[in-house]
C-alpha atoms as a PDB file:
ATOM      1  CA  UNK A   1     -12.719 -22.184  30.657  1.00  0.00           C
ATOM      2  CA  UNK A   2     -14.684 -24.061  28.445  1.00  0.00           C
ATOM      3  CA  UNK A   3     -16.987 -22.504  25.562  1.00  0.00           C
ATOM      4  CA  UNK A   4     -19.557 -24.833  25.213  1.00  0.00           C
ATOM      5  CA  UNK A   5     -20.428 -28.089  27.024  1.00  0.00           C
ATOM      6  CA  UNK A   6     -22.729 -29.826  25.202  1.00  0.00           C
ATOM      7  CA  UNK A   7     -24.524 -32.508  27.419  1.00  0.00           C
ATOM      8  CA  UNK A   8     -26.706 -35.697  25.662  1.00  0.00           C
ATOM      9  CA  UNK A   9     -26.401 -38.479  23.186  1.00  0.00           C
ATOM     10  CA  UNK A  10     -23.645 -39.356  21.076  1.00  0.00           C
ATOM     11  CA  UNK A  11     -24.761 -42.804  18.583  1.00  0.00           C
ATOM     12  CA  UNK A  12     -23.731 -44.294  15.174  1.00  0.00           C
ATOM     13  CA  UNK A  13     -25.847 -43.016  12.438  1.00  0.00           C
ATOM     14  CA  UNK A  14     -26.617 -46.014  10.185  1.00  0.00           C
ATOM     15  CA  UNK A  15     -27.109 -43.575   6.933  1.00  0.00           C
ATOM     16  CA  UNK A  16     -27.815 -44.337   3.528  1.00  0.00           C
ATOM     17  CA  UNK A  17     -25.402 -44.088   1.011  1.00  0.00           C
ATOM     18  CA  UNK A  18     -26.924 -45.783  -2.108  1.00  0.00           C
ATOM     19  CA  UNK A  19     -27.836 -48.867  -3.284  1.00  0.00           C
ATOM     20  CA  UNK A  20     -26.230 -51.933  -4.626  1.00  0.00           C
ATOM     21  CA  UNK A  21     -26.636 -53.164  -8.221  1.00  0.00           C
ATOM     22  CA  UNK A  22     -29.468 -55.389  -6.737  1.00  0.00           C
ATOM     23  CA  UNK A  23     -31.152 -52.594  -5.898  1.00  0.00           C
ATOM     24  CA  UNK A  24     -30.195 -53.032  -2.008  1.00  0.00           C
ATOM     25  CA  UNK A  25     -29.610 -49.924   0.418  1.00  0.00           C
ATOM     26  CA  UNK A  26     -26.131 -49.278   1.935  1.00  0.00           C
ATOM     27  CA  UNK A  27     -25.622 -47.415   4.941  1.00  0.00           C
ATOM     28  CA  UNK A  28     -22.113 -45.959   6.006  1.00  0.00           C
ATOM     29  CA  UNK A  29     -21.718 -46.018  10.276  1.00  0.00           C
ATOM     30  CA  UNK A  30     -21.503 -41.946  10.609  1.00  0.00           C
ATOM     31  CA  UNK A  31     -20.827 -40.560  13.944  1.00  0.00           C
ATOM     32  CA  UNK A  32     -23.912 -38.524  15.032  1.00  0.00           C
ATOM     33  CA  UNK A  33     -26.394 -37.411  18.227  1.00  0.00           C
ATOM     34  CA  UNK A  34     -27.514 -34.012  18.304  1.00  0.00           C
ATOM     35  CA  UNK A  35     -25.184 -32.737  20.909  1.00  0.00           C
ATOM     36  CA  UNK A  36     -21.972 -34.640  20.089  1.00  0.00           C
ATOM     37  CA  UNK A  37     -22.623 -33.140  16.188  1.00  0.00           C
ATOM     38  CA  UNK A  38     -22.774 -29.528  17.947  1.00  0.00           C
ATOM     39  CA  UNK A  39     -19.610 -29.959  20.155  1.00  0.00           C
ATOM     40  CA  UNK A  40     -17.951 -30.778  16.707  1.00  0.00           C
ATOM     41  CA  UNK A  41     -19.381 -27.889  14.537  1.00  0.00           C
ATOM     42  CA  UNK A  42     -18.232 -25.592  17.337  1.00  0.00           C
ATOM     43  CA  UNK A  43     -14.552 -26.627  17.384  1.00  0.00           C
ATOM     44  CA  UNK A  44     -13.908 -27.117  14.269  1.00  0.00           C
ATOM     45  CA  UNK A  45     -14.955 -23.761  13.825  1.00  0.00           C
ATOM     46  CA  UNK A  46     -12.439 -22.681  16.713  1.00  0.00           C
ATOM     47  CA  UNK A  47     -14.246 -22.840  19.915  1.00  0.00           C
ATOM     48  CA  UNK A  48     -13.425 -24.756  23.043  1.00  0.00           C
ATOM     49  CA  UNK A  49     -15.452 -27.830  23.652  1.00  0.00           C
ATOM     50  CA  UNK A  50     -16.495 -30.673  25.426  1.00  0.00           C
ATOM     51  CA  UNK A  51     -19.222 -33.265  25.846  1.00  0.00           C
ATOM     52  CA  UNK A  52     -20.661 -34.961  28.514  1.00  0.00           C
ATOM     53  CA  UNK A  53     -22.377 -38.457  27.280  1.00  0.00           C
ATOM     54  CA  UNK A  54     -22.303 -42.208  27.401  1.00  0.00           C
ATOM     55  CA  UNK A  55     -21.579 -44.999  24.920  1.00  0.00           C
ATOM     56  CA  UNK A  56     -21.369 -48.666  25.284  1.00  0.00           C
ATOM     57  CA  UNK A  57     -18.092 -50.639  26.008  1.00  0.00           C
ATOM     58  CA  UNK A  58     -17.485 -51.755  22.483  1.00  0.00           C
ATOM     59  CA  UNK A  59     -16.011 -50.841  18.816  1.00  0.00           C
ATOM     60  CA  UNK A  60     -18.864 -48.222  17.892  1.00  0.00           C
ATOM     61  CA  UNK A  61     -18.157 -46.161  21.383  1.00  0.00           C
ATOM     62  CA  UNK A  62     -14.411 -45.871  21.064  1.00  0.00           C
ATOM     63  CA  UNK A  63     -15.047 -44.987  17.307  1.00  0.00           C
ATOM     64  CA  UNK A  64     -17.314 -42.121  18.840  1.00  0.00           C
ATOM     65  CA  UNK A  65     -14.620 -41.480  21.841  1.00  0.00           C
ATOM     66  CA  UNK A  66     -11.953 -41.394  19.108  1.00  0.00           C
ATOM     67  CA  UNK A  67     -14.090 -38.891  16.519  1.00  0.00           C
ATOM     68  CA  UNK A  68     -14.265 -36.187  19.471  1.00  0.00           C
ATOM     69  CA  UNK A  69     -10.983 -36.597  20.544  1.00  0.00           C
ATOM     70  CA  UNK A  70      -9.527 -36.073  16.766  1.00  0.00           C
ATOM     71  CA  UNK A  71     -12.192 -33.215  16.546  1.00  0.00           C
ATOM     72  CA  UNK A  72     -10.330 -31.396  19.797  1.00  0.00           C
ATOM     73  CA  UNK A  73     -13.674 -31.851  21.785  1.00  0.00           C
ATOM     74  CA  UNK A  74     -13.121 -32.848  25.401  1.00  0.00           C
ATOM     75  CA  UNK A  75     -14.628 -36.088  26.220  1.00  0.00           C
ATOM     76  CA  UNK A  76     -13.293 -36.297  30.396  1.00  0.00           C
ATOM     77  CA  UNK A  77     -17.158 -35.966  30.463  1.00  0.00           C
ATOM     78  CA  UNK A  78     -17.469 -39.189  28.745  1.00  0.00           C
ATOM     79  CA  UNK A  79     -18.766 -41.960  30.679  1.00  0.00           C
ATOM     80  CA  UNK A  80     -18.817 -46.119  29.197  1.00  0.00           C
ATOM     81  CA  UNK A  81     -21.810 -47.903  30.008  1.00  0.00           C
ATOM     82  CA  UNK A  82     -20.552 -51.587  31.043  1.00  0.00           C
ATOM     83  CA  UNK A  83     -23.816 -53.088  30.176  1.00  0.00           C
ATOM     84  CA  UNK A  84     -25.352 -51.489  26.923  1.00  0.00           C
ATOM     85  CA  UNK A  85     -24.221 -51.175  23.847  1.00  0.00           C
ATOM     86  CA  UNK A  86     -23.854 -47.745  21.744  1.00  0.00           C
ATOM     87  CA  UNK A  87     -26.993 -46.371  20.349  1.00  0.00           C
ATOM     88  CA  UNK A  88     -27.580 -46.632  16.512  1.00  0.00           C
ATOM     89  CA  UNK A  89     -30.176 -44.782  14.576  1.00  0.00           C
ATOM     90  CA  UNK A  90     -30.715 -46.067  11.334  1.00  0.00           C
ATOM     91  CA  UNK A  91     -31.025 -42.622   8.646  1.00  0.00           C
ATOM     92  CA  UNK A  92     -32.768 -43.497   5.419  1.00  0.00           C
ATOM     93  CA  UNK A  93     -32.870 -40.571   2.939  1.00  0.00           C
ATOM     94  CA  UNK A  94     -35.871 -39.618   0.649  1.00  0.00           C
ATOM     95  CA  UNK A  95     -35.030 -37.746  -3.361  1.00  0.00           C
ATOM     96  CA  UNK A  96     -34.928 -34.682  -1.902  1.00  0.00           C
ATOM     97  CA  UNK A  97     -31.731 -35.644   1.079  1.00  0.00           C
ATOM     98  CA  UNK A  98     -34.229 -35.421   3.736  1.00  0.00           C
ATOM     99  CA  UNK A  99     -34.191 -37.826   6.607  1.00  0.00           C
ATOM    100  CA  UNK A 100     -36.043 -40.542   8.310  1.00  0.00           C
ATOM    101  CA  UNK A 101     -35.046 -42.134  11.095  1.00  0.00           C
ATOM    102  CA  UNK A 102     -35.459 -45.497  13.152  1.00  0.00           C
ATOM    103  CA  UNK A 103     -33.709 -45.894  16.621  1.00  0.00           C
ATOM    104  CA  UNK A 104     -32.486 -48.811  18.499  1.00  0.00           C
ATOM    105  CA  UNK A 105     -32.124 -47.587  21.451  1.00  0.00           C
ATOM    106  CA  UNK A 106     -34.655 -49.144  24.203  1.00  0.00           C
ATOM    107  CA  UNK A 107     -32.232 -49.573  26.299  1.00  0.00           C
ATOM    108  CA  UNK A 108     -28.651 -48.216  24.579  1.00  0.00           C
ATOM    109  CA  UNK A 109     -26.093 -46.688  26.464  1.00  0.00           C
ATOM    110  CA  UNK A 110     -26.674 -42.652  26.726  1.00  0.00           C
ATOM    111  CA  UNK A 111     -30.578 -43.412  27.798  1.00  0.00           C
ATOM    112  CA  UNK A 112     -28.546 -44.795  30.806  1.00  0.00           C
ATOM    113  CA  UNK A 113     -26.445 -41.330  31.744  1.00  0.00           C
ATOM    114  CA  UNK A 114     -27.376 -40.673  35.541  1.00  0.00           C
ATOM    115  CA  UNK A 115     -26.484 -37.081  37.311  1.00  0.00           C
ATOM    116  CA  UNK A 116     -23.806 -38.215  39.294  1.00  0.00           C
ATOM    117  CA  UNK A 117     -21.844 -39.254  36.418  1.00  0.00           C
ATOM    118  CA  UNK A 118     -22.069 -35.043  35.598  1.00  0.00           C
ATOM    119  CA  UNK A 119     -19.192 -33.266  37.752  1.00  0.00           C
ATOM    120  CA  UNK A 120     -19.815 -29.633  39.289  1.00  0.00           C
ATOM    121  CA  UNK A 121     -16.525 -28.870  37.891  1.00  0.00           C
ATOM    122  CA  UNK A 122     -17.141 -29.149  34.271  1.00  0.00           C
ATOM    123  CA  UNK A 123     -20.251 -27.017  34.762  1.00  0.00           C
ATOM    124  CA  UNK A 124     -18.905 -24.484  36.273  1.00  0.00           C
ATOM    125  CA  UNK A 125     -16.287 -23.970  33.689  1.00  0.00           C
ATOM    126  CA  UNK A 126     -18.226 -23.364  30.683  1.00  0.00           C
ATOM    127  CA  UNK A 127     -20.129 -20.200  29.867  1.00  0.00           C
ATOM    128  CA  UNK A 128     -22.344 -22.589  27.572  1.00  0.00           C
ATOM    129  CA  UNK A 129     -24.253 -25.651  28.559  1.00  0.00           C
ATOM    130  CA  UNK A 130     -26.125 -27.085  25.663  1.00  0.00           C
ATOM    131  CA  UNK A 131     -28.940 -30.046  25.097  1.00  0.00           C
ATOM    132  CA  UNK A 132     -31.248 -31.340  23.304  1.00  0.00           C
ATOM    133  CA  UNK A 133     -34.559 -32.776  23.637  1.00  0.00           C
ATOM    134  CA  UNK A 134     -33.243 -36.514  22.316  1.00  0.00           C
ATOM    135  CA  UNK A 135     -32.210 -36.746  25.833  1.00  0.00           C
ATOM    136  CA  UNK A 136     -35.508 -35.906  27.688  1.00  0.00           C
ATOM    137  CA  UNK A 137     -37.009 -38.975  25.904  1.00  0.00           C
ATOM    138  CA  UNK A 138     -36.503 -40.970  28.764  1.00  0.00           C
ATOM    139  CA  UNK A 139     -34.902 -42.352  32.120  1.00  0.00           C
ATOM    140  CA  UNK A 140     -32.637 -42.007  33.668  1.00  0.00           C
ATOM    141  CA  UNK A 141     -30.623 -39.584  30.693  1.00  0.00           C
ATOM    142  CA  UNK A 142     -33.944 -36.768  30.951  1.00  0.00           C
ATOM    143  CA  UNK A 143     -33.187 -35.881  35.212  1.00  0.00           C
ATOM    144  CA  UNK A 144     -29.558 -36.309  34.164  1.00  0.00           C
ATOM    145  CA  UNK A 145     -29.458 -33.861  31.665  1.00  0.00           C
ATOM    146  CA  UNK A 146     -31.868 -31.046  33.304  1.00  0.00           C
ATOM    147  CA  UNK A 147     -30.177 -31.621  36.326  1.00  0.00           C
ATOM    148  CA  UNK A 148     -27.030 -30.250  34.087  1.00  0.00           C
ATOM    149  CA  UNK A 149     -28.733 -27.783  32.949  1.00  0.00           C
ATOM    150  CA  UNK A 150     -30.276 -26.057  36.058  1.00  0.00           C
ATOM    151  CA  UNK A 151     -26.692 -26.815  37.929  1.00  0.00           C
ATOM    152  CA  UNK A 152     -24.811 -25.305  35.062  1.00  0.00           C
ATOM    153  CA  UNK A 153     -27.189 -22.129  35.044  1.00  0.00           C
ATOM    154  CA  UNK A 154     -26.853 -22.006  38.696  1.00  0.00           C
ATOM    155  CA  UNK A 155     -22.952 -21.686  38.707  1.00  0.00           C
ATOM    156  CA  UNK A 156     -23.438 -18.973  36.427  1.00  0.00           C
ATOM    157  CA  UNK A 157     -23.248 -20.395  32.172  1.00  0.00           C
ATOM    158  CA  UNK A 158     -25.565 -19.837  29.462  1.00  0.00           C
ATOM    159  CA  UNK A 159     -27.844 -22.648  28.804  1.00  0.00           C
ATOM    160  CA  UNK A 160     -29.145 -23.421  25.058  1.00  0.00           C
ATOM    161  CA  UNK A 161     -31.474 -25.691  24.054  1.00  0.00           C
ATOM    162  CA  UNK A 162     -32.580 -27.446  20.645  1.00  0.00           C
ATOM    163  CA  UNK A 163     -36.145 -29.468  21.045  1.00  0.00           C
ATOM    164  CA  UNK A 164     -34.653 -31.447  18.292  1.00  0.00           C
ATOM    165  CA  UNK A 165     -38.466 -33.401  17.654  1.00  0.00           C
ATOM    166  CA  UNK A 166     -38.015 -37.300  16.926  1.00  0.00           C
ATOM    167  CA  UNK A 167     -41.371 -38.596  16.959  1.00  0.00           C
ATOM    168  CA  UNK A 168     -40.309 -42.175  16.889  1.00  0.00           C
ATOM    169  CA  UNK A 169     -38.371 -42.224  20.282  1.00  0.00           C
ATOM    170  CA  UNK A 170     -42.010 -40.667  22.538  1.00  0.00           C
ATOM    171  CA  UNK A 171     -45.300 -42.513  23.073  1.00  0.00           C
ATOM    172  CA  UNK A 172     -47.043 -39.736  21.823  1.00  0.00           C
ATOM    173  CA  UNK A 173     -47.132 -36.392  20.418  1.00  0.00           C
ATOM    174  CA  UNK A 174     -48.734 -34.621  23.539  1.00  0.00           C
ATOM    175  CA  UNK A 175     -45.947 -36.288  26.078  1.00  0.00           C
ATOM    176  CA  UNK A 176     -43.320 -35.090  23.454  1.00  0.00           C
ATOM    177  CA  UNK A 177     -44.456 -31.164  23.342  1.00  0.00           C
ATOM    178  CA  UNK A 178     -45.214 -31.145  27.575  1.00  0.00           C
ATOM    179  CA  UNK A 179     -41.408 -32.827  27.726  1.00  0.00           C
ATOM    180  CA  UNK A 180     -39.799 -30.775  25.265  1.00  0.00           C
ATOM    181  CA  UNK A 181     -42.146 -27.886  26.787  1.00  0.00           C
ATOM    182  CA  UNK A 182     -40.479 -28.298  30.149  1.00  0.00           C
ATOM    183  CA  UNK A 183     -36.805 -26.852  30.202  1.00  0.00           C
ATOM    184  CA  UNK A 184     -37.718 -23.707  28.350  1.00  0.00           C
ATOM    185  CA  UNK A 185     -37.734 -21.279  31.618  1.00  0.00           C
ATOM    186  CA  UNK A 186     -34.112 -22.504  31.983  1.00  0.00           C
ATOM    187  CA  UNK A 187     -32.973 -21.440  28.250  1.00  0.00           C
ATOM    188  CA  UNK A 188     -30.648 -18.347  27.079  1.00  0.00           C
ATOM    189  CA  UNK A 189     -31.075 -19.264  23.661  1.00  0.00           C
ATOM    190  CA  UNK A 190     -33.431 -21.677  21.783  1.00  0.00           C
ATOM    191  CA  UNK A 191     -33.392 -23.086  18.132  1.00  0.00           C
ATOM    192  CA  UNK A 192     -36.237 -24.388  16.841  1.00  0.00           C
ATOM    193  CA  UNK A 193     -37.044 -25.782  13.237  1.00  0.00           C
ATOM    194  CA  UNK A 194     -40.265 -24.356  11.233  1.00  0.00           C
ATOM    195  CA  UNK A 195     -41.653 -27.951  11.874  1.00  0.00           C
ATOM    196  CA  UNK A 196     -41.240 -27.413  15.864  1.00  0.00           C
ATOM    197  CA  UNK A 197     -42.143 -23.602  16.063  1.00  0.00           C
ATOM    198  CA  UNK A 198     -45.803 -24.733  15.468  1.00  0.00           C
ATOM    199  CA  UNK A 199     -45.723 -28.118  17.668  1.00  0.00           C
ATOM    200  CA  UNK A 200     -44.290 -26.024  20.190  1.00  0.00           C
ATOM    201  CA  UNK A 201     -46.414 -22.866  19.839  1.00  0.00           C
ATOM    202  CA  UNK A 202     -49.586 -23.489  18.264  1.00  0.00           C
ATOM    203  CA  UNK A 203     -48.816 -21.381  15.382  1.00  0.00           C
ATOM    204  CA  UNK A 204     -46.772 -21.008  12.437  1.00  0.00           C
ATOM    205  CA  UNK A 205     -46.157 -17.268  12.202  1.00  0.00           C
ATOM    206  CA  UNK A 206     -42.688 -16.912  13.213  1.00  0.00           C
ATOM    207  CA  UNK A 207     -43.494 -13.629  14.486  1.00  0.00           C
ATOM    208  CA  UNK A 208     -46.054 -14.511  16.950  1.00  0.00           C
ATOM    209  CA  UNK A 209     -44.347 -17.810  17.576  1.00  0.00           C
ATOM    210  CA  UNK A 210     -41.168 -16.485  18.542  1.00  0.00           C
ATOM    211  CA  UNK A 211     -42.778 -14.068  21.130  1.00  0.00           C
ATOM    212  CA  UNK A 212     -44.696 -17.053  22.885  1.00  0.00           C
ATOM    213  CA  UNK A 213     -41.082 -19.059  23.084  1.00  0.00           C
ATOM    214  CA  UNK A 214     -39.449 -15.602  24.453  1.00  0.00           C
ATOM    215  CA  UNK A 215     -42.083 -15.092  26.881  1.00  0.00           C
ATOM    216  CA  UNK A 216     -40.308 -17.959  29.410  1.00  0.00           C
ATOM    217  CA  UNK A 217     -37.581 -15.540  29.353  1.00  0.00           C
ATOM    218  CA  UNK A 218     -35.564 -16.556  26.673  1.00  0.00           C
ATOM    219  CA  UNK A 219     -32.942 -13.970  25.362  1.00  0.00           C
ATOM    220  CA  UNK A 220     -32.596 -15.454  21.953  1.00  0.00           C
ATOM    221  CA  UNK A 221     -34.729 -17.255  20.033  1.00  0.00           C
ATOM    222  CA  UNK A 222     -33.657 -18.797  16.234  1.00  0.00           C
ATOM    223  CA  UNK A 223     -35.883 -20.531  13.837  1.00  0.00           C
ATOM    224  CA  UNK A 224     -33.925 -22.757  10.817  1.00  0.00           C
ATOM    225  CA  UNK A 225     -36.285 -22.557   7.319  1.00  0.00           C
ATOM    226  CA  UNK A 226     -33.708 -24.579   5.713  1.00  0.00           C
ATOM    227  CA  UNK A 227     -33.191 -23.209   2.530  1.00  0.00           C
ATOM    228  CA  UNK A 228     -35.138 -19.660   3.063  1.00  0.00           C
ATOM    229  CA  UNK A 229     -31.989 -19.203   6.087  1.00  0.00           C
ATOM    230  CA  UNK A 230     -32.374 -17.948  10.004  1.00  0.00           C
ATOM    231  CA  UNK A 231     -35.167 -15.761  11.580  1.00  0.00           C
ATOM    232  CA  UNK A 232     -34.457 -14.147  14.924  1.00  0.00           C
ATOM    233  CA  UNK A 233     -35.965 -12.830  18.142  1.00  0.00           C
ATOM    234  CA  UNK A 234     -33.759 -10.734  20.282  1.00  0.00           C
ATOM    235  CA  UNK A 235     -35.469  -9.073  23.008  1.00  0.00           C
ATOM    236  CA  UNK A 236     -38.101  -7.063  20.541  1.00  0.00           C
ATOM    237  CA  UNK A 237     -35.908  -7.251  17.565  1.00  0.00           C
ATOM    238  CA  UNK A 238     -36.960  -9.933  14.769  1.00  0.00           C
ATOM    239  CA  UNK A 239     -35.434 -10.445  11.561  1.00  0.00           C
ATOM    240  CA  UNK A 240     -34.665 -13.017   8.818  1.00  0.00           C
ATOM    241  CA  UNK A 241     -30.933 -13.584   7.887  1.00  0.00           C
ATOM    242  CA  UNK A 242     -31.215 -15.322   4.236  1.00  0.00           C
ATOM    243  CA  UNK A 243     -30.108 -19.009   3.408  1.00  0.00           C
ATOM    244  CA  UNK A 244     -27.005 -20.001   1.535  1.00  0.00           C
ATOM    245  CA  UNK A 245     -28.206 -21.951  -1.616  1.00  0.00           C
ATOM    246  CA  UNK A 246     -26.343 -25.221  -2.064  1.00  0.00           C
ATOM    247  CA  UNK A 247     -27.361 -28.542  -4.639  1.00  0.00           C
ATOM    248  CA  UNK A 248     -28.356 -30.982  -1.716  1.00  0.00           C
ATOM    249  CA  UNK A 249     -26.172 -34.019  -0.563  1.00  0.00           C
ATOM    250  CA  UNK A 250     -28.168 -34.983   2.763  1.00  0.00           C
ATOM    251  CA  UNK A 251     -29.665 -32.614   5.430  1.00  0.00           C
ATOM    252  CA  UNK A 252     -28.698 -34.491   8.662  1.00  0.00           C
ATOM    253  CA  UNK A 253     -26.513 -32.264  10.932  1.00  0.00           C
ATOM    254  CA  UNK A 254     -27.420 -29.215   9.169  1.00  0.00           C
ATOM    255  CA  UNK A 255     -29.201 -27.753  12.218  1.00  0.00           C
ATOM    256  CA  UNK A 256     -26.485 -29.260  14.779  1.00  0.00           C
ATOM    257  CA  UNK A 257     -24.115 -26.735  12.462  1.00  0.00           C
ATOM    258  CA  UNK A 258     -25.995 -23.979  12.033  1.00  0.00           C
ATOM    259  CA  UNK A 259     -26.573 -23.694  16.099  1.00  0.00           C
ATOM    260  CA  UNK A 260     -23.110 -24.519  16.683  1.00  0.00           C
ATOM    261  CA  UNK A 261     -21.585 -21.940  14.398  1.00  0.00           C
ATOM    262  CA  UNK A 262     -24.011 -19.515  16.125  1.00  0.00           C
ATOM    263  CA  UNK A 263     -22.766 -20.692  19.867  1.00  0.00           C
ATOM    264  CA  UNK A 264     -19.221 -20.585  18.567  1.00  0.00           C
ATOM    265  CA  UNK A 265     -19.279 -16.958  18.066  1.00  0.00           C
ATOM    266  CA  UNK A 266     -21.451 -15.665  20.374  1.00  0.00           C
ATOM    267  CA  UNK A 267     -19.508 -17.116  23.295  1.00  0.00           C
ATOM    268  CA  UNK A 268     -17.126 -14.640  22.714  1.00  0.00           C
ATOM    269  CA  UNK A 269     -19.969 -12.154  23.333  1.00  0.00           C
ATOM    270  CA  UNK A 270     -22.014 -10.919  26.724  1.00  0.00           C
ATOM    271  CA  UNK A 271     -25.333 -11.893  25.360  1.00  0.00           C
ATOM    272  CA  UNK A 272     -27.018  -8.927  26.898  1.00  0.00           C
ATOM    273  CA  UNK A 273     -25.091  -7.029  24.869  1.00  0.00           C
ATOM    274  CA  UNK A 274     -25.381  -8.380  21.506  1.00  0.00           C
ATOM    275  CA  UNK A 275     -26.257  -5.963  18.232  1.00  0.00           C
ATOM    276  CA  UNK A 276     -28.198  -6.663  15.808  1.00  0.00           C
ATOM    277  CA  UNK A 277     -25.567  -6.307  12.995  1.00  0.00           C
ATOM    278  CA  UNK A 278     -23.326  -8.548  15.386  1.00  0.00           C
ATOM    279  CA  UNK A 279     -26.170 -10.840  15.379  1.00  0.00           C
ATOM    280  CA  UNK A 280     -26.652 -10.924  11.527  1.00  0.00           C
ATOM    281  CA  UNK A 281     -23.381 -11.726  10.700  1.00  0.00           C
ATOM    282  CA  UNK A 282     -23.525 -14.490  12.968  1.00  0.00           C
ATOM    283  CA  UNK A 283     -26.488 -15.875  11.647  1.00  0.00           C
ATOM    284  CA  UNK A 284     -25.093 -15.480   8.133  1.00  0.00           C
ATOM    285  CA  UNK A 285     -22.156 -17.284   8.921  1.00  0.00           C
ATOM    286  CA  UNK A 286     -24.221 -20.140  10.920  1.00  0.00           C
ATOM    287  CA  UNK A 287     -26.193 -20.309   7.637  1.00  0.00           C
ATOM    288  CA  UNK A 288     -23.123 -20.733   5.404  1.00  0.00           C
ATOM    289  CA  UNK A 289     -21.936 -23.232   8.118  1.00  0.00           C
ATOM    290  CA  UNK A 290     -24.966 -24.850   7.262  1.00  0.00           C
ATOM    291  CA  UNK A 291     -25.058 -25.094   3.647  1.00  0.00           C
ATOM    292  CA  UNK A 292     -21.725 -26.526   3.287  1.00  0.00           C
ATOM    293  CA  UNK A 293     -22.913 -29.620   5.301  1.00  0.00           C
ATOM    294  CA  UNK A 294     -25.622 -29.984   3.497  1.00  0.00           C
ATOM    295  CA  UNK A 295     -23.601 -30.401   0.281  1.00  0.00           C
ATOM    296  CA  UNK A 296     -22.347 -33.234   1.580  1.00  0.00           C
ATOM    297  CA  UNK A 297     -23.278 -36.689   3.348  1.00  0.00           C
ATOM    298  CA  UNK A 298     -23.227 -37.263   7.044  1.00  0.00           C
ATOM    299  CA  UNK A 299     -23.441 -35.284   9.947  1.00  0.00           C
ATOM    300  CA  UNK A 300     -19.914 -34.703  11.700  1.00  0.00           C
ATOM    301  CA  UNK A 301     -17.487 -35.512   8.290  1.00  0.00           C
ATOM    302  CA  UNK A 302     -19.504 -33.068   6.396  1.00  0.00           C
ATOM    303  CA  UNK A 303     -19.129 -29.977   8.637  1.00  0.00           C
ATOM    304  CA  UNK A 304     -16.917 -27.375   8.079  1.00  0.00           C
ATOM    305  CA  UNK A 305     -13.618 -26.415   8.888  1.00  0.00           C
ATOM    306  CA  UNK A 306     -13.566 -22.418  10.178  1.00  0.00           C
ATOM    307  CA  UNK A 307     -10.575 -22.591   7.243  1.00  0.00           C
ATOM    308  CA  UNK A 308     -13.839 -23.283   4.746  1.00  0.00           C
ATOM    309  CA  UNK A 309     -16.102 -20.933   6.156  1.00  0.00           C
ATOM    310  CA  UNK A 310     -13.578 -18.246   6.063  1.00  0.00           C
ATOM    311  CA  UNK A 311     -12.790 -19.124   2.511  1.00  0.00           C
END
């Protein structure tokens, strides 16, 4: 049995790692996607995972094959599109570490994973399936990937969700919130970021916020606030679990860790039966998880091992 399945895109992340003397950026070709980053946050911090994607038939998609593999995330889930190349999304960072990014990806390779390329067997031996909202963006990757998701809950696994917003890769703002809108009756648990609890919800009050998200029947509902840490919703429980101050290398993947430090432990939980201490001292840990790859640069080689987190 698998922990977590984590079903969606897997690309290079073109990121920015300085300039030259001239005054030139340089970007360093960082393993990334939203999902893939998750599968790797979990393992490394000891649960068992796999991910279900697609990547083009060239040097960037065995580099991403390879990174999962050496990150004991099972990629027999991994289909090679013979056509496409691997999708790239170029990162550029602002003073502060935060991120901006540009895709190339109309077509790429994961926009191109279909539902039959998904096997019954892999979903039925997970208790997680997780996605993102990267995926929804288009055809024929958005029926592929709810199709996991309602076949996964069907056969009995918790299904979490991250509307991950990338405003770049929809035509508009309204398509983007009735897409990313769509899935949430399907959902166990939901993260959101304080920048999507409001283009989600209408409102920014995380109390009132959280209750409209938890009202599609959503056990669990977490909101990042980056530095400030974690609020909550369990059933009529809120709370705020406080951040982990660190000096800031670059923010990407710091959600994709926080989420999968939460999924890591709480698959070795019955959901229903979560406490709320339990689910502090998950959260704090998810936030430490968190920091650490923030303090650092890139998504998957800054996350942390469960030897760091424990240390």
């Amino acid at each position: 049995m698998t922990d977590i399945t984590a079903v969606g895109e897997i690309l290079i992340d073109l990121t920015q790692c300085g300039v030259t003397e001239q005054g030139i950026p340089e970007f360093a070709a960082n393993p990334g996607g939203a999902p893939a980053n998750l599968a790797v946050a979990a393992s490394r911090l000891g649960a068992k995972t796999a991910f279900i994607g697609k990547v083009g038939r060239d040097s960037f998609g065995d580099f991403l094959r390879s990174t999962l593999i050496d990150n004991n995330v099972d990629v027999s889930g991994m289909a090679v599109d013979q056509v496409q190349h691997t999708t790239l999304a170029v990162v550029s960072l602002d003073a502060d570490g935060e991120r901006n990014f540009s895709f190339y990806r109309d077509p790429s390779a994961d926009v191109n994973l279909t539902a039959e390329e998904i096997s019954d067997e892999q979903l039925k031996n997970t208790r997680y399936l997780h996605f993102g909202s990267v995926s929804l963006t288009a055809e024929p990757a958005r029926s592929a990937t709810l199709h996991a998701a309602r076949r996964a809950r069907e056969l009995g696994a918790y299904i979490s969700y991250d509307p991950n917003y990338r405003a770049s890769l929809w035509r508009d703002e309204a398509t983007a919130v009735k897409r990313m809108l769509e899935p949430l009756d399907l959902v166990d648990v939901l993260k959101v970021s304080d920048e999507e609890l409001p283009l989600l919800t209408g409102t920014e009050d995380l109390e009132e916020g959280t209750r409209l998200l938890a009202a599609h029947g959503i056990r669990l509902v977490l909101v990042t606030l980056g530095p400030r840490g974690a609020y909550y919703r369990m059933g009529e429980n809120t709370g705020l679990v406080p951040g982990v101050p660190c000096v800031v290398g670059d923010t990407n993947g710091a959600g994709d860790t926080f989420f999968g430090a939460a999924l890591s432990r709480l698959c070795r939980l019955d959901l229903d039966r979560v406490t709320v201490p339990e689910l502090e001292a998950i959260l704090a840990l998810a936030n430490l998880a968190a920091s650490l790859t923030t303090s650092r640069h890139g998504a998957i080689p800054a996350m942390p091992t469960l030897a760091e987190v424990e240390s």
